[in-house]
Protein backbone atom coordinates (compact mmCIF):
# COMPACT_ATOMS: atom_id res chain seq x y z
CA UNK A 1 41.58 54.90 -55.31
CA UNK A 2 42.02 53.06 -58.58
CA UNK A 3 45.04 52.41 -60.56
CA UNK A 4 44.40 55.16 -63.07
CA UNK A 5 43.89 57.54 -60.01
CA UNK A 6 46.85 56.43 -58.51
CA UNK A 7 49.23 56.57 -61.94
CA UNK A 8 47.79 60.61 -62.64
CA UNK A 9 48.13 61.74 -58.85
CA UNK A 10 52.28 60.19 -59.21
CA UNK A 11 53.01 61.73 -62.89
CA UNK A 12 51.13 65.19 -60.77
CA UNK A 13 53.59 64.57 -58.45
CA UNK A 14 56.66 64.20 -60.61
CA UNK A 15 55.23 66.66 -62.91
CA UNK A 16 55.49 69.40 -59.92
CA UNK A 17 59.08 67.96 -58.82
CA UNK A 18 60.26 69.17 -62.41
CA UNK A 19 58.21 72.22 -62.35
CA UNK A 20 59.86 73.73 -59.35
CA UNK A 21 63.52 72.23 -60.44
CA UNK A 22 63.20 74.31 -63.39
CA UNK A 23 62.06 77.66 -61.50
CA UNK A 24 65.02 77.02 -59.21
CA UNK A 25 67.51 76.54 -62.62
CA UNK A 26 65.69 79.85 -63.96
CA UNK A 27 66.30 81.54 -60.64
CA UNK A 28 69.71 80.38 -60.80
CA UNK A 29 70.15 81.48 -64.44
CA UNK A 30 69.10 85.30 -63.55
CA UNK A 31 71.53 85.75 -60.69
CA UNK A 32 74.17 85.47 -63.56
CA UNK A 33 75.87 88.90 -64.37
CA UNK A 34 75.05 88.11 -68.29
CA UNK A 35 72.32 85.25 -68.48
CA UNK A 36 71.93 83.62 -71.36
CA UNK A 37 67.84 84.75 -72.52
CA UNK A 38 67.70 81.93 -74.98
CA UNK A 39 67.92 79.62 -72.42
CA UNK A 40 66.20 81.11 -69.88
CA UNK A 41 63.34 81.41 -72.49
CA UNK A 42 63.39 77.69 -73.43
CA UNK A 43 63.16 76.76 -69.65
CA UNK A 44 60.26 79.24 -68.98
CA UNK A 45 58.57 77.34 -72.12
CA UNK A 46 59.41 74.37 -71.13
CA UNK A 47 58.23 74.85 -66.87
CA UNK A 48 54.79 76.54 -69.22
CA UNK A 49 54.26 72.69 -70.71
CA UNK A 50 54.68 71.43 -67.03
CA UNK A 51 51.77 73.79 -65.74
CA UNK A 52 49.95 72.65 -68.81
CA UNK A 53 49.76 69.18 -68.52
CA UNK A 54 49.77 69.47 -64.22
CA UNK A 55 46.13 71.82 -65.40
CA UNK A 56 45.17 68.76 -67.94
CA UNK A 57 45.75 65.67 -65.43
CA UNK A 58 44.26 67.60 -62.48
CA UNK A 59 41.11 67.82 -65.03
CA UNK A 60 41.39 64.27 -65.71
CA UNK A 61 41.50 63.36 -61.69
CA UNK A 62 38.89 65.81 -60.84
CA UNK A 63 36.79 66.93 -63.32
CA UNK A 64 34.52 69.91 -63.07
CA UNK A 65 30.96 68.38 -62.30
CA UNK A 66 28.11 70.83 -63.04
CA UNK A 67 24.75 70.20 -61.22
């Protein structure tokens, strides 16, 4: 595994950590009697750029190789 391999499969990693921190916060958010949408909305966007750039990297590590 090279150095490159190794820094994308660690920001993968770290980039998953947050991802299911912030589903936990959202959970945590709706169980609320009035939750506040706003910010339940910017965490949703915010987990969204998370599953983005986990996609993107994952790409990057193992790219789609057509024979």
């Amino acid at each position: 595994m090279t150095s490159r391999e190794k820094q994308l499969k660690d920001r993968i990693r770290e980039l998953r950590q947050q991802h299911g921190e912030l589903d936990l916060a959202i959970k945590k958010l709706m169980l609320e009697e009035n939750p506040d949408q706003l910010r339940v909305k910017r965490i949703k966007k915010e987990k969204l750029r998370h599953k983005d750039e986990i996609a993107k990297l994952e790409d990057l590590l193992f790219p789609d190789i057509i024979a």
